[in-house]
Protein backbone atom coordinates (compact mmCIF):
# COMPACT_ATOMS: atom_id res chain seq x y z
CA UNK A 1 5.24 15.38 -12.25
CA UNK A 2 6.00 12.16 -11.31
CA UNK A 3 4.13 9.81 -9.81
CA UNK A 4 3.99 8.98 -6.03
CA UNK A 5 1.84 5.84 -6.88
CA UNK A 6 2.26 3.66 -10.11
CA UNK A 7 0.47 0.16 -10.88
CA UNK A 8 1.04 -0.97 -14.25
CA UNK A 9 -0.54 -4.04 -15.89
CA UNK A 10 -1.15 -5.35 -12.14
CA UNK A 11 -3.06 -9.29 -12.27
CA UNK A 12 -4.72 -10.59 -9.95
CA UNK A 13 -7.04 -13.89 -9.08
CA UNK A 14 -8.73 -15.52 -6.64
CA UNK A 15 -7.54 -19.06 -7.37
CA UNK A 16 -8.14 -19.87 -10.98
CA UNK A 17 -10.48 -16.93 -11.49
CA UNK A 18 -8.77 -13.61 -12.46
CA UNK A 19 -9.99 -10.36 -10.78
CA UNK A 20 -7.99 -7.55 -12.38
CA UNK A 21 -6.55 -7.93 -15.59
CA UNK A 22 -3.84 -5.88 -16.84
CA UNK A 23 -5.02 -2.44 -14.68
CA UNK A 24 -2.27 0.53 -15.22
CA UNK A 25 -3.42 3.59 -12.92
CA UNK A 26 -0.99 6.32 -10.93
CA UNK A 27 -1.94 8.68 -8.57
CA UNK A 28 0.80 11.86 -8.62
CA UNK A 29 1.37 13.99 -5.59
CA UNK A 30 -1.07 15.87 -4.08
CA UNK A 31 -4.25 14.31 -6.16
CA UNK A 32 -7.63 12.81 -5.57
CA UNK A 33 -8.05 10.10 -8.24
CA UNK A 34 -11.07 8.16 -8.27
CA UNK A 35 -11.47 4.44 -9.55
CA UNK A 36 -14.96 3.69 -10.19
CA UNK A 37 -16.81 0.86 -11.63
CA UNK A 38 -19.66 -1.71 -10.64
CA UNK A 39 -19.77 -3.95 -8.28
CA UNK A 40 -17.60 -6.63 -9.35
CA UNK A 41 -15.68 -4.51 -11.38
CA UNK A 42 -12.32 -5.24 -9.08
CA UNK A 43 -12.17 -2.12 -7.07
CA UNK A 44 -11.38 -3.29 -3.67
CA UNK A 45 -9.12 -6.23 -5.40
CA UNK A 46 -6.81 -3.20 -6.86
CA UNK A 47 -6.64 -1.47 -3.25
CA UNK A 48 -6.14 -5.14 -1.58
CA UNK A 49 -3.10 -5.61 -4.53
CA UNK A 50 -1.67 -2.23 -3.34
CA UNK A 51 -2.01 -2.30 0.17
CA UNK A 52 -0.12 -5.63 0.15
CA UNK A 53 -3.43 -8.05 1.35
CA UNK A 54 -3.46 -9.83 -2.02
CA UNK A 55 -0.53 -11.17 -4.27
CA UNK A 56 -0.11 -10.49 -8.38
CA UNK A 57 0.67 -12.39 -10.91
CA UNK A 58 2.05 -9.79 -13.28
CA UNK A 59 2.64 -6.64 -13.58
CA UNK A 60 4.27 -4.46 -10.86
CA UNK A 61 3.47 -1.71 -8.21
CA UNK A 62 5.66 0.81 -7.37
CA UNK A 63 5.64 3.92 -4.78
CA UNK A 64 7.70 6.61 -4.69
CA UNK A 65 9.58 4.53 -7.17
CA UNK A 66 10.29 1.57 -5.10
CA UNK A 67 8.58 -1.65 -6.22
CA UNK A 68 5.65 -2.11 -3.36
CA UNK A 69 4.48 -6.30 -5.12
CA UNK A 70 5.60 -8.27 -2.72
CA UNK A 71 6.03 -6.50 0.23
CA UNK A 72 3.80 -7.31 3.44
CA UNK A 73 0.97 -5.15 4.48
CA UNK A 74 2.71 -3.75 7.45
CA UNK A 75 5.74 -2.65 5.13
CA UNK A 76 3.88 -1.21 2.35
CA UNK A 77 2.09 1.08 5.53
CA UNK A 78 5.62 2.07 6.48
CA UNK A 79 6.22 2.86 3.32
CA UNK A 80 3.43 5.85 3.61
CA UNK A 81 0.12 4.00 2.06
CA UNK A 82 -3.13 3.71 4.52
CA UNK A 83 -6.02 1.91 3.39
CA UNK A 84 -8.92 2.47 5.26
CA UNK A 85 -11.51 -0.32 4.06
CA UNK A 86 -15.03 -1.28 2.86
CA UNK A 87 -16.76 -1.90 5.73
CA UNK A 88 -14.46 0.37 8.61
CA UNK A 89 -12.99 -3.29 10.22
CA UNK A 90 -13.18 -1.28 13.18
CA UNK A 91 -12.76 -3.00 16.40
CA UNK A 92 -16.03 -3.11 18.16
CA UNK A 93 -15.14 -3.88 22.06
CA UNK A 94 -12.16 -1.48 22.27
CA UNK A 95 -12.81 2.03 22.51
CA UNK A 96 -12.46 5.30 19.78
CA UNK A 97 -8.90 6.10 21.25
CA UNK A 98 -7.95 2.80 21.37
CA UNK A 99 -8.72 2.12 17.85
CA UNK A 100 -7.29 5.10 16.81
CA UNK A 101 -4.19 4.78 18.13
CA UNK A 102 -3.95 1.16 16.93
CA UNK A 103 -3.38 3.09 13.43
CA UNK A 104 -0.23 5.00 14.65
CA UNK A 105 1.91 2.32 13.66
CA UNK A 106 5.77 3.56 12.63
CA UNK A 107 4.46 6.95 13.18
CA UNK A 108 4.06 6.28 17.28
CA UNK A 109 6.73 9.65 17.62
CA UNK A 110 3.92 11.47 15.99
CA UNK A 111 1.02 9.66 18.06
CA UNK A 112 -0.01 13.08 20.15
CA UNK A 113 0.47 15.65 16.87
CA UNK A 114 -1.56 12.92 14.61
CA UNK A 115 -4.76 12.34 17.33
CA UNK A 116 -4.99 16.58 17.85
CA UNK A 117 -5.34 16.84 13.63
CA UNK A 118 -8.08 13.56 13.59
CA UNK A 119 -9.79 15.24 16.72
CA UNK A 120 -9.64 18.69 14.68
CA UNK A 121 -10.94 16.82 11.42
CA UNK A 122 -13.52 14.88 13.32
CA UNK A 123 -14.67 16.83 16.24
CA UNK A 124 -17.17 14.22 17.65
CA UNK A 125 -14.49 11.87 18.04
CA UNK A 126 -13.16 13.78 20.71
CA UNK A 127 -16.39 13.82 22.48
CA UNK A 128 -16.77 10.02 21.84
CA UNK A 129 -12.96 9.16 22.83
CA UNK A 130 -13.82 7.24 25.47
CA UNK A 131 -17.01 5.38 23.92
CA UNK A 132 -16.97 1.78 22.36
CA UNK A 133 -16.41 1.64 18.52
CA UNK A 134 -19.26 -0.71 18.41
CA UNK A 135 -21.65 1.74 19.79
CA UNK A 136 -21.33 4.36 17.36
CA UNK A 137 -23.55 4.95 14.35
CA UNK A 138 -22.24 4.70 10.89
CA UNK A 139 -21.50 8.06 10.01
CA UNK A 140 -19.03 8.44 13.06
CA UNK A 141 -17.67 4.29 12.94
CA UNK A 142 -16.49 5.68 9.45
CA UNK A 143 -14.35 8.96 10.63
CA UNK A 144 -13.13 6.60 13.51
CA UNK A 145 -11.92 4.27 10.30
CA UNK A 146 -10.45 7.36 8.56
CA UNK A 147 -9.03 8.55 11.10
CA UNK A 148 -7.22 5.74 12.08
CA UNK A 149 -5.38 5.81 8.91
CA UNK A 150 -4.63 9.22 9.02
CA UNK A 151 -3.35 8.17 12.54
CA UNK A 152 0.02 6.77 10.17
CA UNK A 153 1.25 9.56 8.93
CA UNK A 154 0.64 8.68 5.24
CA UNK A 155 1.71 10.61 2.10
CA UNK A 156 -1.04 8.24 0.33
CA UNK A 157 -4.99 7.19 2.00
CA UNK A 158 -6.66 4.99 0.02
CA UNK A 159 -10.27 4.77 1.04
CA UNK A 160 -12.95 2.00 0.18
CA UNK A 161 -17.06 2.87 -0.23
CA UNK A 162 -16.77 5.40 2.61
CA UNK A 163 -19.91 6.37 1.78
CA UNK A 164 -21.92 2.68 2.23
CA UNK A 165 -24.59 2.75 3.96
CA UNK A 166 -24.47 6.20 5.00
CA UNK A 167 -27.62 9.19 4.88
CA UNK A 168 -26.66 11.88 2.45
CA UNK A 169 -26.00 14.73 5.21
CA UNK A 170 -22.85 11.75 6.70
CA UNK A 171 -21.98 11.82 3.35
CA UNK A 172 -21.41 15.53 2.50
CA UNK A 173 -19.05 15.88 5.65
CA UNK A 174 -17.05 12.93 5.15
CA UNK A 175 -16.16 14.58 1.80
CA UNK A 176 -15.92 17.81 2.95
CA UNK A 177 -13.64 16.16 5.35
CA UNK A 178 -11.43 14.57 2.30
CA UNK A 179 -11.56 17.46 0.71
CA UNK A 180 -9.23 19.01 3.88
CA UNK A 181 -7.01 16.01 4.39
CA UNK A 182 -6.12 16.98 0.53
CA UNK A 183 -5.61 20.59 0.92
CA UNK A 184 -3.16 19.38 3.01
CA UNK A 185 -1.01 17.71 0.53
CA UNK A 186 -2.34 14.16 0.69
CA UNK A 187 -2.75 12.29 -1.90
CA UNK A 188 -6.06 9.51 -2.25
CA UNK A 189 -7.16 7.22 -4.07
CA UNK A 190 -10.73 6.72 -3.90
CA UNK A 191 -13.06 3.58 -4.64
CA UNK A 192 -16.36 5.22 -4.09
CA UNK A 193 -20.39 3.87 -4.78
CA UNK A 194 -21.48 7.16 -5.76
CA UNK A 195 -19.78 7.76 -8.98
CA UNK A 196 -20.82 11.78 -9.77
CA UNK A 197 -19.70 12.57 -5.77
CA UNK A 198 -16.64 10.68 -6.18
CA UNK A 199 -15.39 12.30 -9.89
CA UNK A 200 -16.49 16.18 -8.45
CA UNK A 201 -14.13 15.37 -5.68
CA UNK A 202 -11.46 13.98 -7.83
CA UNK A 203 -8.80 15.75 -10.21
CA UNK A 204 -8.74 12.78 -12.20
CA UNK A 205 -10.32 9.09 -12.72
CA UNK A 206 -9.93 5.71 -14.00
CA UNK A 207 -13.19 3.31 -15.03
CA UNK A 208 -12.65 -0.54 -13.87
CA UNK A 209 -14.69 -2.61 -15.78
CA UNK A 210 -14.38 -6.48 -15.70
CA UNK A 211 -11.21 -6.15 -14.43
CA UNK A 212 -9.55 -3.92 -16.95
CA UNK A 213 -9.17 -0.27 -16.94
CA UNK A 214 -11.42 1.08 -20.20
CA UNK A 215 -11.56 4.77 -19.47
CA UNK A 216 -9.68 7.38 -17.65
CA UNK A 217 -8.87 10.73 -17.65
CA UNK A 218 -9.54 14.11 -16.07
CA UNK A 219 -12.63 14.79 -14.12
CA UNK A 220 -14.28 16.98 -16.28
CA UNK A 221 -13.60 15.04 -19.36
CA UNK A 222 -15.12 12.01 -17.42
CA UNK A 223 -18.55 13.56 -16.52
CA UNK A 224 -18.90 14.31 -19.71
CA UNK A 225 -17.98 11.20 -20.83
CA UNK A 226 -21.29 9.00 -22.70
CA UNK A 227 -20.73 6.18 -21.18
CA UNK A 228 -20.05 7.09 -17.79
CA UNK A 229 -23.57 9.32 -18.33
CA UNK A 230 -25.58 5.91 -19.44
CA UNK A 231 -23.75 3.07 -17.20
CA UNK A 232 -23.14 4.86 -13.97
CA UNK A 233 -25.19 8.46 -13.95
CA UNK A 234 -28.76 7.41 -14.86
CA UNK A 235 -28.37 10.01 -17.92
């Protein structure tokens, strides 16, 4: 099958000091692929690459088989890719609707259809529509993040430590709740903390490590892996 999502040999720096260095992944219609790694590794710098927040030196991205490098962040949403990042970057003073529907973007046709499936997804965001971002906990700041880029439509989410700083009940619905935005034929890419959840959710992975990719392959070959057990499983 092809794939919807292709970055091969992708540099990046900050300055003088180089971030990612010669990464290859794809993600193919339809998957969950998960790109774990330590901190530092160059996670969020790969999903900053795609998303169009951060420049390469080599290499090239391409989605759907159109070249994405270069393009600006706004285009490479229109082109279908939401990134929903570290952190949620919500928008504290304006309320859960209104920071939802900031996501709708080129999808604003779609605005009603999109807010019914986040509302169906995330059920306490209804209830909390008209409450301030900034007074939510955690757990719901982070389906008001994710659903804000589900708010666009996308045929690709890419989603950054949704898990940070969460309690381990949050946790366990926000990926039940990926786990349905899947079965519904979208594809993400996932740069998750908690390396066993985020290869059990995934069909496939890739290991970043010191900004190259050194392992990758299906989930179950992964967990099984040695050095995924030792560096990143405690085993």
């Amino acid at each position: 099958m092809p794939a919807l999502l292709r970055v091969d040999g992708i540099e990046v720096a900050y300055g003088q000091v180089p971030a990612v260095r010669g990464a290859s992944l794809e993600v193919r219609p339809g998957e969950i692929v998960a790109l774990i790694g330590s901190n530092g590794a160059g996670k969020t710098t790969t999903l900053r690459a795609i998303s169009g927040l951060l420049p390469i030196r080599r290499g090239l991205i391409e989605f759907e088989g159109d070249r994405l490098d270069g393009l600006s962040s706004s285009k490479v949403v229109g082109r279908g890719i939401a990134h929903v990042p570290e952190g949620r970057q919500l928008f504290p003073t304006m309320t859960v609707l209104e920071n939802l529907e900031l996501g709708a973007g080129a999808a604003k046709a779609l605005k009603a259809e999109s807010l019914e499936w986040v509302f169906e997804l995330f059920p306490r965001l209804r209830e909390r529509r008209r409450q301030l971002a900034g007074t939510l906990s955690g757990g719901e700041q982070q389906m008001v993040a994710i659903g804000r880029g589900l708010m666009a439509r996308p045929k690709l989410l890419m989603l950054d430590e949704p898990s940070l700083g969460l309690a381990p009940v949050v946790v366990r619905a926000i990926f039940d709740n990926l786990v349905e935005i899947n079965r519904r034929g979208m594809a993400i890419l996932l740069v998750e903390q908690n390396v066993l959840r985020a290869l059990q959710l995934s069909h496939r992975g890739y290991v970043l490590e010191n900004g190259q990719i050194v392992l990758d392959g299906p989930r179950d070959t992964l967990l099984a892996d040695g050095h995924i057990k030792q560096a990143y499983l405690g085993r």
